[in-house]
Structures are given as structure tokens and as C-alpha cells.
C-alpha atoms as a PDB file:
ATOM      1  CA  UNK A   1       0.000   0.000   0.000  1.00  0.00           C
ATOM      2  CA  UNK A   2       1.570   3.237  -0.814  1.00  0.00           C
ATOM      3  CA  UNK A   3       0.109   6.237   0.091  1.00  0.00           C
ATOM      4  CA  UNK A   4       0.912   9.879  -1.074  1.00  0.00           C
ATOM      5  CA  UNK A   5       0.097  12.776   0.992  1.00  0.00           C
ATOM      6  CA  UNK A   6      -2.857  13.498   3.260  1.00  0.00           C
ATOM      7  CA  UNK A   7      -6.276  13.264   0.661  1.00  0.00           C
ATOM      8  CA  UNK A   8      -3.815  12.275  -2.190  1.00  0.00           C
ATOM      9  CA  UNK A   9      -4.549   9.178  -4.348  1.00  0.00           C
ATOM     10  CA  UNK A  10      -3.681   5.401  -3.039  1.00  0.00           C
ATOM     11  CA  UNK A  11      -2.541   3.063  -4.664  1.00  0.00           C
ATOM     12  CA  UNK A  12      -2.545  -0.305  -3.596  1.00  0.00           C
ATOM     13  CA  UNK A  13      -0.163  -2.603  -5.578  1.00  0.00           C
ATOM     14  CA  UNK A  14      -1.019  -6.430  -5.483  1.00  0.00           C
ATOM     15  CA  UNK A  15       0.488  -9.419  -7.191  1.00  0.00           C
ATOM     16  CA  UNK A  16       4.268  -9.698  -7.386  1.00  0.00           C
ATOM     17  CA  UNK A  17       5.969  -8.219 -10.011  1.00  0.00           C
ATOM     18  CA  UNK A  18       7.166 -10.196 -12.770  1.00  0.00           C
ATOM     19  CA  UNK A  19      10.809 -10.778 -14.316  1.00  0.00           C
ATOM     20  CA  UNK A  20      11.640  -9.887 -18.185  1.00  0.00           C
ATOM     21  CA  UNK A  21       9.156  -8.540 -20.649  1.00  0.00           C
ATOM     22  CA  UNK A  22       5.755  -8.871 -18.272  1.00  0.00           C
ATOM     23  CA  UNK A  23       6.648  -6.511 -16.170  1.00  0.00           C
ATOM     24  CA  UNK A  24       4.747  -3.500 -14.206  1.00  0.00           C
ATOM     25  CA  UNK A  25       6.638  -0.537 -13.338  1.00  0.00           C
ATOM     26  CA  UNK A  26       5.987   2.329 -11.036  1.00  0.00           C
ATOM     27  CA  UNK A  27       8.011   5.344 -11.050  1.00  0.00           C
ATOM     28  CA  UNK A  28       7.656   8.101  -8.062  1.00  0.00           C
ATOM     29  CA  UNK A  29       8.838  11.510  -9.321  1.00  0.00           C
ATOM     30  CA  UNK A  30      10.562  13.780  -6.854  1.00  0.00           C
ATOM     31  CA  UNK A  31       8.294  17.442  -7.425  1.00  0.00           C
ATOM     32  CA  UNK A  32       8.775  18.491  -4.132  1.00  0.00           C
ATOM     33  CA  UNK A  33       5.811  19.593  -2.040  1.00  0.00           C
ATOM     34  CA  UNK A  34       3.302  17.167  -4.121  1.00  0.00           C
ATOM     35  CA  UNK A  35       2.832  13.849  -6.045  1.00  0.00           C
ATOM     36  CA  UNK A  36       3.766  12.444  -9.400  1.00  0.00           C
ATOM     37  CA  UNK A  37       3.841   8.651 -10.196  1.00  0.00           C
ATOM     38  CA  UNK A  38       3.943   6.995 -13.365  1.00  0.00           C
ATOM     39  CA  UNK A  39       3.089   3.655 -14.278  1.00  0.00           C
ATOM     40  CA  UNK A  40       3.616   1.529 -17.325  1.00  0.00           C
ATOM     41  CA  UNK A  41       1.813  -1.726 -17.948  1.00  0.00           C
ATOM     42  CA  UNK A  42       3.594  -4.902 -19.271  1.00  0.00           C
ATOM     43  CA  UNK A  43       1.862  -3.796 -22.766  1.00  0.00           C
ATOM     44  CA  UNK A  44       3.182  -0.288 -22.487  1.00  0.00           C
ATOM     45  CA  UNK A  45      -0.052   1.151 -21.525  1.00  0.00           C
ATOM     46  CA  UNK A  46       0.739   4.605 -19.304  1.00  0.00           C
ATOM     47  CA  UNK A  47      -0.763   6.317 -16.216  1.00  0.00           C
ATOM     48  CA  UNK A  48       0.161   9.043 -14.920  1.00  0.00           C
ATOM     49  CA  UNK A  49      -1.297  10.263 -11.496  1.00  0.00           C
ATOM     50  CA  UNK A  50      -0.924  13.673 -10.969  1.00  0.00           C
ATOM     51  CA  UNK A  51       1.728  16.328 -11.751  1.00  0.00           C
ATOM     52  CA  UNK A  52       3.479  17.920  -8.861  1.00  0.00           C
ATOM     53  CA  UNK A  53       3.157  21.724  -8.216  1.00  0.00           C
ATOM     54  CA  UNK A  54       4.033  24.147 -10.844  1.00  0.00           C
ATOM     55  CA  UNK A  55       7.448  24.368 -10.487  1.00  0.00           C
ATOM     56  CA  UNK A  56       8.128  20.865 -11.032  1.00  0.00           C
ATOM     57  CA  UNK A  57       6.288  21.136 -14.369  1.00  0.00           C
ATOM     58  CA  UNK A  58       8.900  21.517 -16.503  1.00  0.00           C
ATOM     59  CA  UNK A  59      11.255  19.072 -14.793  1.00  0.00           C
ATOM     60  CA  UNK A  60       8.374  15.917 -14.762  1.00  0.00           C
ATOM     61  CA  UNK A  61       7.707  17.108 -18.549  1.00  0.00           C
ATOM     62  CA  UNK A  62      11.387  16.513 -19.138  1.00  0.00           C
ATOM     63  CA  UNK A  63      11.489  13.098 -17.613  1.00  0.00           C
ATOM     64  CA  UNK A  64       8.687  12.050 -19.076  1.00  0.00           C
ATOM     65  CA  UNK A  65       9.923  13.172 -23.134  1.00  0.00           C
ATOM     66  CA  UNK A  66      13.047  11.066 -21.953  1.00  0.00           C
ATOM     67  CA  UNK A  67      11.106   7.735 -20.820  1.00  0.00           C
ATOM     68  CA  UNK A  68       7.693   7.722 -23.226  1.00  0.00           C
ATOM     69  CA  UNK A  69       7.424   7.195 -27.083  1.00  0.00           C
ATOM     70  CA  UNK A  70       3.931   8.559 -27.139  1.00  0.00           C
ATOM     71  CA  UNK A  71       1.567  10.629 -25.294  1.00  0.00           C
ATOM     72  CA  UNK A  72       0.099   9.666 -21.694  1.00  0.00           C
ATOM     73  CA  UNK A  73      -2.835   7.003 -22.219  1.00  0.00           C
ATOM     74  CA  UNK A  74      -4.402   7.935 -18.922  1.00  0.00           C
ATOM     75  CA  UNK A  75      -4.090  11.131 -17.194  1.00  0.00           C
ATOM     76  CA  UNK A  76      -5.456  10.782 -13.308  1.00  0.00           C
ATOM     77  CA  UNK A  77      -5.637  13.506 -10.928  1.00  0.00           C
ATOM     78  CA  UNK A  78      -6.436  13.029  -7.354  1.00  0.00           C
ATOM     79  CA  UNK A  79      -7.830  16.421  -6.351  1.00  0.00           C
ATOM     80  CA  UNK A  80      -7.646  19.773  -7.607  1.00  0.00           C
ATOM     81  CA  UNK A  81      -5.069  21.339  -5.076  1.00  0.00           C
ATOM     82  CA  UNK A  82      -2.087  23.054  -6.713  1.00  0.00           C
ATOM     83  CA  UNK A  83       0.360  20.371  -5.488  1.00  0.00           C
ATOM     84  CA  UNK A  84      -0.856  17.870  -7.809  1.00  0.00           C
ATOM     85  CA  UNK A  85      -2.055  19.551 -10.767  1.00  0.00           C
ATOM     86  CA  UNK A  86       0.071  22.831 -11.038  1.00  0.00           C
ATOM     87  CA  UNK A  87       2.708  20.097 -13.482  1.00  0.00           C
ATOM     88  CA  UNK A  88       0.272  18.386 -15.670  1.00  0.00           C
ATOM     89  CA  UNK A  89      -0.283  21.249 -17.996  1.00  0.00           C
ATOM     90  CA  UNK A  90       3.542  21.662 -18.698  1.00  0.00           C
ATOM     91  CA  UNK A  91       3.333  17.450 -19.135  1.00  0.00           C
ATOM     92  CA  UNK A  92       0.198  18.114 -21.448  1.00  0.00           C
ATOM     93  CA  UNK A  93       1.958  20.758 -23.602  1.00  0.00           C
ATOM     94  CA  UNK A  94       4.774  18.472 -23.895  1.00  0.00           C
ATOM     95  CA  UNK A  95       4.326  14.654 -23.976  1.00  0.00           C
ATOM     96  CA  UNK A  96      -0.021  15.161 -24.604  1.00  0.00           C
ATOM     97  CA  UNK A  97      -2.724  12.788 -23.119  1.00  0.00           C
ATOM     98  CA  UNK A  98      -5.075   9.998 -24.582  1.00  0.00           C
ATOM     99  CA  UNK A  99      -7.226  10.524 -21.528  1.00  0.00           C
ATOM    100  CA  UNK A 100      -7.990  12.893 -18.394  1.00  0.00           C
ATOM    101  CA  UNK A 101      -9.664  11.526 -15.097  1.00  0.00           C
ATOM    102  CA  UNK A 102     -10.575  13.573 -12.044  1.00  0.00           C
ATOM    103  CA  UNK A 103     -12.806  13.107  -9.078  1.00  0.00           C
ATOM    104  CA  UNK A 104     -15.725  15.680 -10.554  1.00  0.00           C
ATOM    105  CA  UNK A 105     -15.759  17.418  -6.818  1.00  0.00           C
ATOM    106  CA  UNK A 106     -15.731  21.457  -8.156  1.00  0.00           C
ATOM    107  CA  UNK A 107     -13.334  23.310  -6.535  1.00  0.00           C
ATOM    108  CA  UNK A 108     -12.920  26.083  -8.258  1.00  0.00           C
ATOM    109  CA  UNK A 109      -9.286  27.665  -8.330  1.00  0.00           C
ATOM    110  CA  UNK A 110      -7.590  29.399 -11.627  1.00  0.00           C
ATOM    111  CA  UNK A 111      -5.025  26.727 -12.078  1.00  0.00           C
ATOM    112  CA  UNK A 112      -7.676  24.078 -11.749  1.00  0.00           C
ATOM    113  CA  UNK A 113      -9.586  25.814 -14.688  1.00  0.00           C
ATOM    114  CA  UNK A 114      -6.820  26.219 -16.764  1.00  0.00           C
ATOM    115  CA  UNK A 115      -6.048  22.592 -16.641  1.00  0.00           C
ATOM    116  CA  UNK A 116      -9.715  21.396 -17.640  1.00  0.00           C
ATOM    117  CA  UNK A 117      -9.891  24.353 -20.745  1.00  0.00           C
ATOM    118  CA  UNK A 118      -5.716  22.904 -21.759  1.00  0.00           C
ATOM    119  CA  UNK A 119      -7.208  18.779 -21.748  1.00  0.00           C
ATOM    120  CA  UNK A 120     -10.072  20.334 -23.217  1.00  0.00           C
ATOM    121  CA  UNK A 121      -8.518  22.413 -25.940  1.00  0.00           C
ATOM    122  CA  UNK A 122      -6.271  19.344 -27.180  1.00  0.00           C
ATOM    123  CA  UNK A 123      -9.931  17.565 -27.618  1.00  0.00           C
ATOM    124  CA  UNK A 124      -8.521  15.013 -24.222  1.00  0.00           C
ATOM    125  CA  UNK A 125     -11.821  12.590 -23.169  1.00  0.00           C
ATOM    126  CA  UNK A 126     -12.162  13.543 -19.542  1.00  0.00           C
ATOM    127  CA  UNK A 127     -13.983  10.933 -17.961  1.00  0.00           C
ATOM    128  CA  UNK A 128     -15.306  10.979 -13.535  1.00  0.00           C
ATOM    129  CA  UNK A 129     -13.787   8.623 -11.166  1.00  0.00           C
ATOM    130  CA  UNK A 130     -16.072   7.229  -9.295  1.00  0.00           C
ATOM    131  CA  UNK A 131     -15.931   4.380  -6.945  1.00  0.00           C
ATOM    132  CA  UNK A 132     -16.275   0.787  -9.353  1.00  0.00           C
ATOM    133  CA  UNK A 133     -14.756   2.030 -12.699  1.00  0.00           C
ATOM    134  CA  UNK A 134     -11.695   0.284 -14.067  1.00  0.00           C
ATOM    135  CA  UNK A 135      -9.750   0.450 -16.507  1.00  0.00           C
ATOM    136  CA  UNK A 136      -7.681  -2.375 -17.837  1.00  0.00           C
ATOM    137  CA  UNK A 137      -4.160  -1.092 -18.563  1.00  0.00           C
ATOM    138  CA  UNK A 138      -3.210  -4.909 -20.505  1.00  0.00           C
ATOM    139  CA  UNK A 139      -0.866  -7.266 -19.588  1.00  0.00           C
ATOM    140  CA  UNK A 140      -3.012  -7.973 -16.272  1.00  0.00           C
ATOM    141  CA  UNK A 141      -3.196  -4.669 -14.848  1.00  0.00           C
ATOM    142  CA  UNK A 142      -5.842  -3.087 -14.508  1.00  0.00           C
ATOM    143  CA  UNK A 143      -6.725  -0.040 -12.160  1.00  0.00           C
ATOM    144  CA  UNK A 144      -9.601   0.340 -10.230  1.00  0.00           C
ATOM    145  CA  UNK A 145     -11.123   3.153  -8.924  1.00  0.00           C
ATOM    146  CA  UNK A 146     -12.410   2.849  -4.768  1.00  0.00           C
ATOM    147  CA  UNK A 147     -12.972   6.519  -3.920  1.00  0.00           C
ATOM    148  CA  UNK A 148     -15.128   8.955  -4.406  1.00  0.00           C
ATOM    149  CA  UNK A 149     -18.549   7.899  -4.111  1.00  0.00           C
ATOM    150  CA  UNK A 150     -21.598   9.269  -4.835  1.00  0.00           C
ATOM    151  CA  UNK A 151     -22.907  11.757  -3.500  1.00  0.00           C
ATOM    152  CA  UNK A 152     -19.622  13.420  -2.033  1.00  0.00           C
ATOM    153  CA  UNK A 153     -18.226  13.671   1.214  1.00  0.00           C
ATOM    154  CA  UNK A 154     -19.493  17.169   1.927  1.00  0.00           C
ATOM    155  CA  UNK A 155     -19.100  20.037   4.789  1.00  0.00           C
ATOM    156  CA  UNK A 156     -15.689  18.250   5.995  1.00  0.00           C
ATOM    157  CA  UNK A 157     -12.384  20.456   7.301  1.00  0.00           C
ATOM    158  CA  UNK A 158     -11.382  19.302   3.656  1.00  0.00           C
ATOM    159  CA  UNK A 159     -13.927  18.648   1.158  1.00  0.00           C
ATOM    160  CA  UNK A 160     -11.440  18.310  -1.784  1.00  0.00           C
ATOM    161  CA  UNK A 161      -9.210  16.311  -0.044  1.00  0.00           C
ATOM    162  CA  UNK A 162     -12.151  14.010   1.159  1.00  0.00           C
ATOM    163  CA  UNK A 163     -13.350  13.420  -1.564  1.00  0.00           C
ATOM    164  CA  UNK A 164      -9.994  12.423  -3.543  1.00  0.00           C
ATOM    165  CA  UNK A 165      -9.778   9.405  -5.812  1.00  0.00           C
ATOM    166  CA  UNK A 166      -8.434   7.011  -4.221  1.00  0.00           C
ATOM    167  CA  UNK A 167      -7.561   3.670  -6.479  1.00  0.00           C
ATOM    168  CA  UNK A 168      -6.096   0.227  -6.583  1.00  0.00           C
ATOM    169  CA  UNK A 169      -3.625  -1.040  -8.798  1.00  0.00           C
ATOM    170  CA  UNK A 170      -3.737  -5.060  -9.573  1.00  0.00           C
ATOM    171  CA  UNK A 171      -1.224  -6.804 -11.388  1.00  0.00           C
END
């Protein structure tokens, strides 16, 4: 079980990982003050969940140009606080996305709007976690999403953070 900061997606890995070609791997990105983790499925599918402040934006971008052929196929943010989306559009911009998922909860905040109009200007599917959907990343992995549910957590000290996607990764 790895989990990021306080309200920040979980992932829970399962299954060993496997020698040679079937392998899963999971990258943690230092950004600082934030989150950034990328995995790549023993088919090369990608998923990237979330994208560090701002000023790791350009540095995560960098990394990611160096290790991927092609853009992101699945984009997932956790919550819309600046620690975890202030990188993504840079990594948008950059290395593009196949896919954007969020938790839906509106928290409105000019970096979180500029994100949603940049996937939505590059015509980026943005599809609602919500507690049951998965999405099989090939090879045997496949993500699943366990937090939020519906309706959201509401009139907490932290409603964004609350109501984070949280999700499990099977291999």
C-alpha cells in the first residue's frame, strides 16, 4: 500500500511483479511539495497520477519526453489542489494525453480551470472517477477506482481532499 500525501490518491499494488518482458513498473517523481507517479503496464499502456506543483512542471515534462514514445494514455488527478495539478499542464503541452480523469468534486481555483480548458482544448476525453470504474491497462493490470462515491463527502475540514480518488492497482 503506498500512500501519497494526506487526501492524495492510493494506490494499492497487489500481485508480485514479474521478471523480463511482463513486467509493471511504477516510477515516483521527486516534485517536491506534491505527487507524481507513473506507471507503465507490461503492454506499455501509461498512467500518470498527478503532476506535482508548478514548479516541477517543466522538470516531470522533461522526464517524461526522456522515458515515453507517445503521449500519456491515462491522465489521473487526485484532487484539484495546486500540489498535484500545477505540473500536468507543462506534461500536457509536452508529452499530450489519450485521456484525463478527475474526481468531478468542483473546486474552483484558476489553475484548476486552466487545466480542464488545456485537456479540453487538445480535444482530451475527460472521464469521472467514481468508486467501481476500471480500466484495464493490458498485460493484467488493470486499475480500479475505490474513492469517491456518490454523493460526495461534503461540509468536511477538507472537502477536496475528502473526496480524492483514491484507487487500486492489480497486477
Amino acid at each position: 500500500f503506498f500512500r501519497f500525501n494526506a487526501g492524495m490518491a492510493a494506490l494499492l499494488l497487489t500481485g508480485a511483479l514479474a521478471v523480463g518482458d511482463d513486467r509493471l513498473t511504477v516510477r515516483f517523481f521527486d516534485v517536491g511539495q506534491g505527487d507524481a507517479a507513473l506507471v507503465v503496464s507490461p503492454t506499455g499502456k501509461t498512467l500518470l497520477v498527478d503532476g506535482g506543483p508548478p514548479e516541477s512542471g517543466a522538470r516531470l515534462a522533461q522526464r517524461l519526453q526522456a522515458l515515453l514514445r507517445a503521449p500519456v494514455d491515462l491522465v489521473l488527478l487526485s484532487h484539484a489542489h495546486l500540489d498535484h495539478l500545477g505540473g500536468l499542464e507543462r506534461v500536457l503541452a509536452s508529452t499530450g494525453a489519450k485521456l484525463f480523469m478527475e474526481p468531478g468534486f468542483d473546486h474552483p481555483s484558476p489553475a484548476y480551470e486552466s487545466l480542464l480548458r488545456a485537456f479540453e482544448a487538445r480535444s482530451v476525453p475527460l472521464r469521472i472517477a467514481e468508486a467501481g470504474r476500471s480500466i484495464d491497462l493490458g498485460g493484467g493490470a488493470r486499475m480500479t477506482v475505490l474513492w469517491p462515491s456518490r454523493p460526495f463527502v461534503a461540509h468536511t475540514r477538507s472537502d477536496v481532499n475528502a473526496n480524492s480518488v483514491v484507487a487500486r492497482l492489480a497486477f
